[in-house]
N, C-alpha and C. Protein backbone atom coordinates (compact mmCIF):
# COMPACT_ATOMS: atom_id res chain seq x y z
N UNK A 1 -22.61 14.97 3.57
CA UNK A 1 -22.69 13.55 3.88
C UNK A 1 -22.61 13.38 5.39
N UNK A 2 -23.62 12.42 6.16
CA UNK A 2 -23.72 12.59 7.41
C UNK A 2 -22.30 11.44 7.89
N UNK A 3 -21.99 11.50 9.11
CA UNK A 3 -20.78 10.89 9.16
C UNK A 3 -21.22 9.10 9.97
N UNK A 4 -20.88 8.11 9.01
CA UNK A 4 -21.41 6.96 9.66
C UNK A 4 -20.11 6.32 9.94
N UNK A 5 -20.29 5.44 10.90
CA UNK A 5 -19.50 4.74 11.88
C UNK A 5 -19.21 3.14 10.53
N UNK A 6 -18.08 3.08 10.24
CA UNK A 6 -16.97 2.07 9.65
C UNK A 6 -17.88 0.95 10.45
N UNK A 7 -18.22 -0.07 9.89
CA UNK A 7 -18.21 -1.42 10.51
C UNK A 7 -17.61 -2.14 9.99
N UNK A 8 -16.43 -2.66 10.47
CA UNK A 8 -15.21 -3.90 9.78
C UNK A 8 -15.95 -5.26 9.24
N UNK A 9 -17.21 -5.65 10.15
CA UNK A 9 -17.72 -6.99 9.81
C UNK A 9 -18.39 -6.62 8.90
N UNK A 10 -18.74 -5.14 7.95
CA UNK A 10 -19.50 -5.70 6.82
C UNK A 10 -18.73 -4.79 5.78
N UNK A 11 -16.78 -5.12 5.62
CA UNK A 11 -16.32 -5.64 4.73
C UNK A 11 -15.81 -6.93 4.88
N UNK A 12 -15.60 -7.01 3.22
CA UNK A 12 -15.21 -8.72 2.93
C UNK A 12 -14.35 -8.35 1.73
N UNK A 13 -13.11 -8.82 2.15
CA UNK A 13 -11.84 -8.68 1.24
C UNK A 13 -11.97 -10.12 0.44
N UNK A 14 -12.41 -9.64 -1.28
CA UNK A 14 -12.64 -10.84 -2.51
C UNK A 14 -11.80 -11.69 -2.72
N UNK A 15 -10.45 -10.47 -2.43
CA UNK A 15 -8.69 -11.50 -2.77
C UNK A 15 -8.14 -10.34 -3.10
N UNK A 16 -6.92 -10.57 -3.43
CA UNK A 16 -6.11 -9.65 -3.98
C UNK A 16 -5.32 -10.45 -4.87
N UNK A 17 -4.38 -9.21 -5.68
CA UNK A 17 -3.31 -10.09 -6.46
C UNK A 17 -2.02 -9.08 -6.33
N UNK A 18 -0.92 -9.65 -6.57
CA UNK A 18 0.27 -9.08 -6.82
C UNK A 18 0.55 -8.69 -8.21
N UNK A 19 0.74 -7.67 -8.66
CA UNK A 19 0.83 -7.52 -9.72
C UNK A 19 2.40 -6.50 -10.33
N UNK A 20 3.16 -6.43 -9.08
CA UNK A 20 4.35 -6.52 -9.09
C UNK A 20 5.51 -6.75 -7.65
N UNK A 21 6.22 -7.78 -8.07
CA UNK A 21 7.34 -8.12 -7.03
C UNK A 21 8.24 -8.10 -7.31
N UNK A 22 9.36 -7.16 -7.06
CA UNK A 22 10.35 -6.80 -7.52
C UNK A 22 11.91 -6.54 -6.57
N UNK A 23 12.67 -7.18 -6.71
CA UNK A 23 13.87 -7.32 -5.90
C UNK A 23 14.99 -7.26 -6.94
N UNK A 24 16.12 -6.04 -6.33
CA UNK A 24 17.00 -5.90 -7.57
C UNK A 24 18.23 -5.31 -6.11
N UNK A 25 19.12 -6.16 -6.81
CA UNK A 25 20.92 -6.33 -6.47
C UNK A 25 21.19 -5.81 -7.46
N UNK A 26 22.56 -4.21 -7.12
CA UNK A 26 23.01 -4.09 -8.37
C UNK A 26 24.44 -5.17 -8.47
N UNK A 27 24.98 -5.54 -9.75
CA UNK A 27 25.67 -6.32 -10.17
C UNK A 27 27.13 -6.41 -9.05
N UNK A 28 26.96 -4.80 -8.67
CA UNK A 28 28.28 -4.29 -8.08
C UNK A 28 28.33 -4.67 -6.48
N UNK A 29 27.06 -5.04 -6.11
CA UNK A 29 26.93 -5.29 -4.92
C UNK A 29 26.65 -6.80 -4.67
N UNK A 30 26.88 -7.22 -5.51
CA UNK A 30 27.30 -8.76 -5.69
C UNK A 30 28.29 -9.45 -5.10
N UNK A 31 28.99 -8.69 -5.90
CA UNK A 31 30.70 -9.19 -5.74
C UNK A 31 30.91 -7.72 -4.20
N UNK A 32 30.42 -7.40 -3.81
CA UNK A 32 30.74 -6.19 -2.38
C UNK A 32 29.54 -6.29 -1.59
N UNK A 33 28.98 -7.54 -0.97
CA UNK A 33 27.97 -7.10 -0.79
C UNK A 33 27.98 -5.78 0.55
N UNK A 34 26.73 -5.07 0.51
CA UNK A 34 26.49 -4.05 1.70
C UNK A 34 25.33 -4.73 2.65
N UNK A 35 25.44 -4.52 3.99
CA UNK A 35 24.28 -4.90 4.46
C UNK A 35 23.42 -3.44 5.08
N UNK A 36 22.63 -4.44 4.62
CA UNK A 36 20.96 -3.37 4.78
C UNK A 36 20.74 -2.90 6.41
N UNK A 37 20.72 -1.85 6.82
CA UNK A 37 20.53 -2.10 8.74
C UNK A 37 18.83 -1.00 8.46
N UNK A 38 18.82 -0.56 7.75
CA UNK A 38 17.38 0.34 7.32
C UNK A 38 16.86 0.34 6.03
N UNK A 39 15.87 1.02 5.79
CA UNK A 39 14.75 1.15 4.84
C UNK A 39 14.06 2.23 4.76
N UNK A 40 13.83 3.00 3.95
CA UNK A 40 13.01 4.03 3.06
C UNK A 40 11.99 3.42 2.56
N UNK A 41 10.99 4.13 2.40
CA UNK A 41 10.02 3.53 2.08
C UNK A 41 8.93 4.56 1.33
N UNK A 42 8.25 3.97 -0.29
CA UNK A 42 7.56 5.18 -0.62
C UNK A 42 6.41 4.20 -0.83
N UNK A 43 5.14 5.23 -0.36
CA UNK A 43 3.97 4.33 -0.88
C UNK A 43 2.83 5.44 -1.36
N UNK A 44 1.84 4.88 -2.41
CA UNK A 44 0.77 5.65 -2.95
C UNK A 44 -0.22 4.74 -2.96
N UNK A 45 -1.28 5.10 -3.67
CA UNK A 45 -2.58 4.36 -3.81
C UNK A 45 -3.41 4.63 -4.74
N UNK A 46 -4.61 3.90 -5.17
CA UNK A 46 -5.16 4.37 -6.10
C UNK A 46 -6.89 3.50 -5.57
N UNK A 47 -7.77 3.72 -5.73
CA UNK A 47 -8.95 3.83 -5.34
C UNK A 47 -9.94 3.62 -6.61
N UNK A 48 -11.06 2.36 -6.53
CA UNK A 48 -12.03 2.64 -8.16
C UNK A 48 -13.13 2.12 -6.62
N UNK A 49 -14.39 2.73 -7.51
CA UNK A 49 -15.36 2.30 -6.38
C UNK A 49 -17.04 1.91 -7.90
N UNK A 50 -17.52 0.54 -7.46
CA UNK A 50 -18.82 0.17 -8.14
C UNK A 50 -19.37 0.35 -7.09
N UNK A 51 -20.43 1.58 -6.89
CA UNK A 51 -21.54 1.42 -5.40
C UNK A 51 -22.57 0.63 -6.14
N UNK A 52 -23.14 0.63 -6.71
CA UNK A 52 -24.33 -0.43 -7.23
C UNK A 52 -23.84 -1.54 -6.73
N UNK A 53 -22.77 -2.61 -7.50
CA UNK A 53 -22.01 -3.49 -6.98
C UNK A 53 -21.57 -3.73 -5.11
N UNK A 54 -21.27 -2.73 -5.17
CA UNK A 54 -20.72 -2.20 -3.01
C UNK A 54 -19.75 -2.73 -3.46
N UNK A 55 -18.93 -2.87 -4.46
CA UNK A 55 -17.37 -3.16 -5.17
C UNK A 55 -16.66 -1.85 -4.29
N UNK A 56 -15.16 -2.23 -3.83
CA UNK A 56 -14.22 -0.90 -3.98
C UNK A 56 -12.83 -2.02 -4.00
N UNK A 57 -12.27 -1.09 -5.40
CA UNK A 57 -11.02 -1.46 -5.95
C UNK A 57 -9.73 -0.84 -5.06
N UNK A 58 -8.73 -1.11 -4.72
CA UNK A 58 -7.76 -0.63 -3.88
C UNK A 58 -6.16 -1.14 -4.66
N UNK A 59 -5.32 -0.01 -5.02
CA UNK A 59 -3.96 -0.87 -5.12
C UNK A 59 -3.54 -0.07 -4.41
N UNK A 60 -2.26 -0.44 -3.94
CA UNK A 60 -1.12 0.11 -3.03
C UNK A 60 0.17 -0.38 -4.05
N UNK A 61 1.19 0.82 -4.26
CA UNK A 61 2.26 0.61 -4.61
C UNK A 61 3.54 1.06 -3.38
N UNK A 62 4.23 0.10 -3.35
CA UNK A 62 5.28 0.56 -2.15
C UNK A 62 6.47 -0.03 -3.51
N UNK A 63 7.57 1.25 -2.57
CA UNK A 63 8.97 0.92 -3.19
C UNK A 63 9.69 0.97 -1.45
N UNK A 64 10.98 -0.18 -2.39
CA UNK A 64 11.68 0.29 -0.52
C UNK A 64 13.19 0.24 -1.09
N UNK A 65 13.78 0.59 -0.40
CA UNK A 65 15.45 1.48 -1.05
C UNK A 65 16.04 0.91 0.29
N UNK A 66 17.16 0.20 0.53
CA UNK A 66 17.87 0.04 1.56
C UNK A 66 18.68 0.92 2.00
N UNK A 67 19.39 1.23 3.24
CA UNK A 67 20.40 2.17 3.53
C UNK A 67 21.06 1.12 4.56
N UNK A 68 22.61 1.38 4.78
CA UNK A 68 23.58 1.17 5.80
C UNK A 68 23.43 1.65 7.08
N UNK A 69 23.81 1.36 8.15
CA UNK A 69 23.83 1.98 9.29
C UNK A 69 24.42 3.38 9.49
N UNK A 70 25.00 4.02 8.75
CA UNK A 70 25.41 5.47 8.68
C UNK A 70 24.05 6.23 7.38
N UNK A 71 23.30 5.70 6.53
CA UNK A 71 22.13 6.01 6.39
C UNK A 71 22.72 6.33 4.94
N UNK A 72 23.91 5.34 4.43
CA UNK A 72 24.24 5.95 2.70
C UNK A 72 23.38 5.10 2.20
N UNK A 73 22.81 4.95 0.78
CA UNK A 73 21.93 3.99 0.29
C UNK A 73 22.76 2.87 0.03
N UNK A 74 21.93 2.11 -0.14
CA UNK A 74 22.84 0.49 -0.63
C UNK A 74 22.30 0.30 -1.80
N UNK A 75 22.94 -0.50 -2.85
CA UNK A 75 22.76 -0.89 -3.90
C UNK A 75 21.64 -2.07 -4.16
N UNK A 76 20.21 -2.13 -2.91
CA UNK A 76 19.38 -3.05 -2.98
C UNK A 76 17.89 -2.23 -2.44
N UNK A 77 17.05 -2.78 -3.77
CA UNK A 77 15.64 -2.14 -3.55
C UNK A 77 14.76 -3.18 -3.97
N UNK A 78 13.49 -2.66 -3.52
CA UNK A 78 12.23 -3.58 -4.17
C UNK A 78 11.24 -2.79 -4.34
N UNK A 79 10.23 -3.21 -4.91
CA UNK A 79 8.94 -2.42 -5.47
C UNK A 79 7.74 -3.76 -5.44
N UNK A 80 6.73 -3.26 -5.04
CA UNK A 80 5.63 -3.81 -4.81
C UNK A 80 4.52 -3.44 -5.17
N UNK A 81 3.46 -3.74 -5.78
CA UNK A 81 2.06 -3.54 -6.44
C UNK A 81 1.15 -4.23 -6.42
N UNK A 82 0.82 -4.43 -5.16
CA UNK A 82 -0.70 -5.35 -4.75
C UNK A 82 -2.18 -4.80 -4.86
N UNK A 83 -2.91 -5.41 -5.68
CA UNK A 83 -4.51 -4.92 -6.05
C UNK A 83 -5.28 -5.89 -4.67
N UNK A 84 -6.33 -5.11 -4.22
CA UNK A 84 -7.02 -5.57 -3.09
C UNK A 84 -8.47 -5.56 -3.74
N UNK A 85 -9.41 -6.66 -3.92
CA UNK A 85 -10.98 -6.38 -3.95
C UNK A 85 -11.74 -6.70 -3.04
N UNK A 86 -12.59 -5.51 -2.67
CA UNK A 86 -13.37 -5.88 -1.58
C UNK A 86 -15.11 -5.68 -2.64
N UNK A 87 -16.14 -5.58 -1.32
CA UNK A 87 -17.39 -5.91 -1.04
C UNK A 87 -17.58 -4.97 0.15
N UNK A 88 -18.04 -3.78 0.15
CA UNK A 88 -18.55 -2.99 1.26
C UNK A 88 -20.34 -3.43 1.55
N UNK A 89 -20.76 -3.82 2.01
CA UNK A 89 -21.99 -3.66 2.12
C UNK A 89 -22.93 -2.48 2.11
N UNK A 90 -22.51 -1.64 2.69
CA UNK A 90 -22.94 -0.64 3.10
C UNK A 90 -22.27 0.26 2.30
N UNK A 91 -21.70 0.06 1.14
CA UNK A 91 -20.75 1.44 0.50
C UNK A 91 -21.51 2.37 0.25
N UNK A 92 -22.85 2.46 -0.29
CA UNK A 92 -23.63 3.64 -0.67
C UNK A 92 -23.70 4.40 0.87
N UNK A 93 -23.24 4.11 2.10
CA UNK A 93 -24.02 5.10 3.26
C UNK A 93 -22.47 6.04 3.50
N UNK A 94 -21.26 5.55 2.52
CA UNK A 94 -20.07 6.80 2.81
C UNK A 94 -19.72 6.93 1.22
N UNK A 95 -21.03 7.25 0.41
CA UNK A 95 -20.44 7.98 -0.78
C UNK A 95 -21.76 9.02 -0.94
N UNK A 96 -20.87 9.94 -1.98
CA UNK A 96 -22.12 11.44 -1.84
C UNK A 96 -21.40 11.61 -3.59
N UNK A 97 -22.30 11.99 -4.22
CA UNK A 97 -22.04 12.52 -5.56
C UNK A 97 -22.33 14.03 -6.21
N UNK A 98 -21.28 14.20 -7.07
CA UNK A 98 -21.15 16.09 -7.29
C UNK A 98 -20.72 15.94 -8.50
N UNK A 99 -20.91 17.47 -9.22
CA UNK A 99 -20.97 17.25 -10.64
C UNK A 99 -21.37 16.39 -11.57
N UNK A 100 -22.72 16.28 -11.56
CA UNK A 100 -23.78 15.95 -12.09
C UNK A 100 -23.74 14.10 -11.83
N UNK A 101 -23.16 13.64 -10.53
CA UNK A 101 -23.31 12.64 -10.50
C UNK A 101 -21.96 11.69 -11.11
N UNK A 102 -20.83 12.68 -11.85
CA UNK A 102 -19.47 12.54 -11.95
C UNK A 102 -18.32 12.06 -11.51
N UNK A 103 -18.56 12.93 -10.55
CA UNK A 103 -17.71 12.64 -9.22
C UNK A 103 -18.02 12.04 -8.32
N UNK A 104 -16.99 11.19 -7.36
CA UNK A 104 -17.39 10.56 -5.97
C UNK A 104 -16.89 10.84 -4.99
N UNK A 105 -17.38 11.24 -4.11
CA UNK A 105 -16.59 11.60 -2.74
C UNK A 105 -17.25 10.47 -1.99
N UNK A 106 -15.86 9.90 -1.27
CA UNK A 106 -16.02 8.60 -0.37
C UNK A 106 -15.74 8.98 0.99
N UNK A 107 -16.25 8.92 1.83
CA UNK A 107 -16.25 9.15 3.27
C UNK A 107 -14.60 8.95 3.64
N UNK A 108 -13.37 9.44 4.34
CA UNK A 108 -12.11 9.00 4.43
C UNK A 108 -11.70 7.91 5.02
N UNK A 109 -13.29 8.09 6.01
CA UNK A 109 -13.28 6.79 7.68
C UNK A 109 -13.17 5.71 6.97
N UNK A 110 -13.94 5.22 5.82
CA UNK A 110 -14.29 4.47 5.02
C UNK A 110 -12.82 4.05 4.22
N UNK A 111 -12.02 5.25 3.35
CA UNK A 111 -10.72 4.91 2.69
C UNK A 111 -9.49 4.72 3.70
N UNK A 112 -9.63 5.28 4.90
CA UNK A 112 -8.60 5.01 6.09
C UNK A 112 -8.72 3.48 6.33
N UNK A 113 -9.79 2.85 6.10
CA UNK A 113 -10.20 1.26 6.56
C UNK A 113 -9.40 0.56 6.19
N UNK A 114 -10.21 0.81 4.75
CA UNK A 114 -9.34 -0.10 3.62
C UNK A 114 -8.59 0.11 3.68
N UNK A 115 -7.70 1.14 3.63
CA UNK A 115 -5.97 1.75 3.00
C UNK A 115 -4.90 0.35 4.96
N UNK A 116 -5.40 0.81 5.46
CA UNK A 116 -4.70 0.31 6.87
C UNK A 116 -5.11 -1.35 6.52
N UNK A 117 -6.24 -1.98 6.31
CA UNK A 117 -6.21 -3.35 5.84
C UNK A 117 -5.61 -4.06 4.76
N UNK A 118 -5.30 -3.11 3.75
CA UNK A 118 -4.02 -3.44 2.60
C UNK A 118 -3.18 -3.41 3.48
N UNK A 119 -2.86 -2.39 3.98
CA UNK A 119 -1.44 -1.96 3.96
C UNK A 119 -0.82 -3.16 4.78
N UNK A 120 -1.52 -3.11 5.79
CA UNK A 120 -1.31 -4.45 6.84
C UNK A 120 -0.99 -5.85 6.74
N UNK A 121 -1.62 -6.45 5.54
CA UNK A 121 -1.82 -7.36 4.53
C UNK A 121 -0.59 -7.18 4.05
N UNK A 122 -0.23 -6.51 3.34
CA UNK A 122 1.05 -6.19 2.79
C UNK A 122 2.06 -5.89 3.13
N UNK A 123 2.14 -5.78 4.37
CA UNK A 123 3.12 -5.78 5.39
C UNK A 123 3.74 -7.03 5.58
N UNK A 124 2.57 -7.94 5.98
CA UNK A 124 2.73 -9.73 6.31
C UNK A 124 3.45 -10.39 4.49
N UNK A 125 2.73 -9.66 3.77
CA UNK A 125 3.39 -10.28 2.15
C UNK A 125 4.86 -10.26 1.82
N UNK A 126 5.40 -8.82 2.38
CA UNK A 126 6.52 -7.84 2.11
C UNK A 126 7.27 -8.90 2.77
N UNK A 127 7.00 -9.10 3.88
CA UNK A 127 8.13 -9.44 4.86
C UNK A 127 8.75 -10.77 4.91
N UNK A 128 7.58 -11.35 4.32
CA UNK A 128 7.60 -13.10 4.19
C UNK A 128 8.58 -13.13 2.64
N UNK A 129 7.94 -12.28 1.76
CA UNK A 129 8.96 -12.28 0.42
C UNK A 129 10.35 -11.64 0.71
N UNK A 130 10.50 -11.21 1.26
CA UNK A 130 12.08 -10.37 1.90
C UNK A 130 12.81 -11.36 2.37
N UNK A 131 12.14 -12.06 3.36
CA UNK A 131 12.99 -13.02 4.45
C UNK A 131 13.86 -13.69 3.77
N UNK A 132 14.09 -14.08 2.40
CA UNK A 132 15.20 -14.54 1.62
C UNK A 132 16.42 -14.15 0.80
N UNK A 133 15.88 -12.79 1.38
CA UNK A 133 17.03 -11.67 0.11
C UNK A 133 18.07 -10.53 1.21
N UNK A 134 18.71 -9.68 0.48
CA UNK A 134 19.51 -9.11 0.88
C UNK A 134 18.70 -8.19 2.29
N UNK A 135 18.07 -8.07 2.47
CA UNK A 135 16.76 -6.88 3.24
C UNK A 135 16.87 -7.93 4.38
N UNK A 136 17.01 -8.97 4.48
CA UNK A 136 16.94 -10.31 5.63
C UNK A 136 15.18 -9.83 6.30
N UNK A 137 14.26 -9.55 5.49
CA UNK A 137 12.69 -9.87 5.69
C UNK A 137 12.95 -8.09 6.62
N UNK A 138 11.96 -7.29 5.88
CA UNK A 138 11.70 -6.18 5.41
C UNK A 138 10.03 -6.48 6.41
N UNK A 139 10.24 -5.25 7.22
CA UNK A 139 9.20 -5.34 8.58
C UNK A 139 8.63 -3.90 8.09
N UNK A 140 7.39 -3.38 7.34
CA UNK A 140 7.33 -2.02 7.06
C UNK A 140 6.70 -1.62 8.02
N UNK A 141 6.96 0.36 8.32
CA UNK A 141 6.83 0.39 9.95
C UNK A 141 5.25 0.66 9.69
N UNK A 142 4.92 0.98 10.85
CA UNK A 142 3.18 1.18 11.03
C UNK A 142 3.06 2.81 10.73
N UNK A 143 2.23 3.07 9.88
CA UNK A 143 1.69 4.13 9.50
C UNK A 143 0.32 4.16 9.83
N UNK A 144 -0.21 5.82 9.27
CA UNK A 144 -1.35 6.22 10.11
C UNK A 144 -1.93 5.82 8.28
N UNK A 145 -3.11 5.05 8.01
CA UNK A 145 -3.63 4.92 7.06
C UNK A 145 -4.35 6.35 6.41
N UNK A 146 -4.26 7.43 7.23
CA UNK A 146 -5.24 8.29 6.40
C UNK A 146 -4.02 8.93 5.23
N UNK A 147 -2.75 8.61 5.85
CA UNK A 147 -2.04 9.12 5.05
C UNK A 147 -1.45 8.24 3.41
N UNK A 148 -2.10 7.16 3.34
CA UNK A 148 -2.18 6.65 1.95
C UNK A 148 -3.06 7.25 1.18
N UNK A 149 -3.64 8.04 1.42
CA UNK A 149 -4.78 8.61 1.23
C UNK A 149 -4.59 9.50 0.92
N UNK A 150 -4.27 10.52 0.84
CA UNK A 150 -3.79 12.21 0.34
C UNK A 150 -2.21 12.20 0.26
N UNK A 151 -1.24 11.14 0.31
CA UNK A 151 0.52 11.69 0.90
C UNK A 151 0.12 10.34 -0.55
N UNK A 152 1.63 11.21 -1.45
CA UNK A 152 2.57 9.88 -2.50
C UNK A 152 3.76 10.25 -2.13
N UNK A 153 4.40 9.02 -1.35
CA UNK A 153 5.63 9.24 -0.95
C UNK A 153 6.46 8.47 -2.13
N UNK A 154 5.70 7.50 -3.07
CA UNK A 154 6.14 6.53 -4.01
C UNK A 154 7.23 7.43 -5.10
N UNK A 155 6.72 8.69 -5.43
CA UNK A 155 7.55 9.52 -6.82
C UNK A 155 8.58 9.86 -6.26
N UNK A 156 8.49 10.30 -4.98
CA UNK A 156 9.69 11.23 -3.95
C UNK A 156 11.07 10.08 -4.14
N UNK A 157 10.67 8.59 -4.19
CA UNK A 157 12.03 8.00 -4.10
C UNK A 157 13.07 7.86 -5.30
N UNK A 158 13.79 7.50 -5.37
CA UNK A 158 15.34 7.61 -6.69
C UNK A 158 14.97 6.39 -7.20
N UNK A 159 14.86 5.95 -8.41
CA UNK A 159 15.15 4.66 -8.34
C UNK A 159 16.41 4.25 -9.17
């Protein structure tokens, strides 16, 4: 597959939806509360692509686990599951097909795009839904998008 240059102006993000928001106090940290001074953070992804359509499906799952300023966990987490639909225009010029037309291999330049325009998006979602809870609005740090992409940091966490 020859390597083509990402043009941002010809995607178009359809909408997205939340399809999980999740904030949990344990009972014990109620009556004690701990305050949050950090955050852990696990995230994965998952990818569907219609090239006929120039459809590409995107979810991102993030979990986030609080810790204290000495870095013990706190008894406050959240979990997040936002679906993203876009419209590539051009999706057929970063996909190549193998095994009999089976498989899809998508250019990365192309899944680095998207993955950093969720994630980003969901950054601004995270933080605005936080700003009311124990986390006092949850700022997730900046990552390199290629790494939603091959890294699940989402299983690695306790819940």
């Amino acid at each position: 597959m020859t390597q083509v240059k990402v043009d941002p102006e010809k995607i178009n993000m359809l909408g997205l939806r939340i399809t999980k928001s999740y904030f949990e106090v344990d009972e014990s940290a109620l009556e004690e509360p701990e305050l949050v001074e950090n955050i852990k953070l696990g995230c994965k992804s998952e990818s569907a692509f219609n090239v006929d359509e120039k459809y590409h499906f995107f979810r991102l799952y993030i979990k986030i686990q609080g810790f204290d300023k000495n870095e013990k966990q706190v008894r406050v987490r959240g979990e997040y599951h936002i679906d993203f639909h876009y419209i590539v225009e051009n999706l057929s010029e970063f996909v190549s097909f193998e095994n009999d037309d089976t498989e899809i291999n998508v250019d990365a330049n192309l899944g680095a795009t998207i993955a950093g325009i969720s994630y980003s998006t969901s950054r601004g979602i995270i933080l605005d839904r936080t700003q009311t809870t124990d986390f006092n609005g949850v700022i997730l740090p900046i990552i390199n998008p290629h790494n939603l992409l091959d890294k699940d940091t989402f299983s690695e966490m306790e819940n």
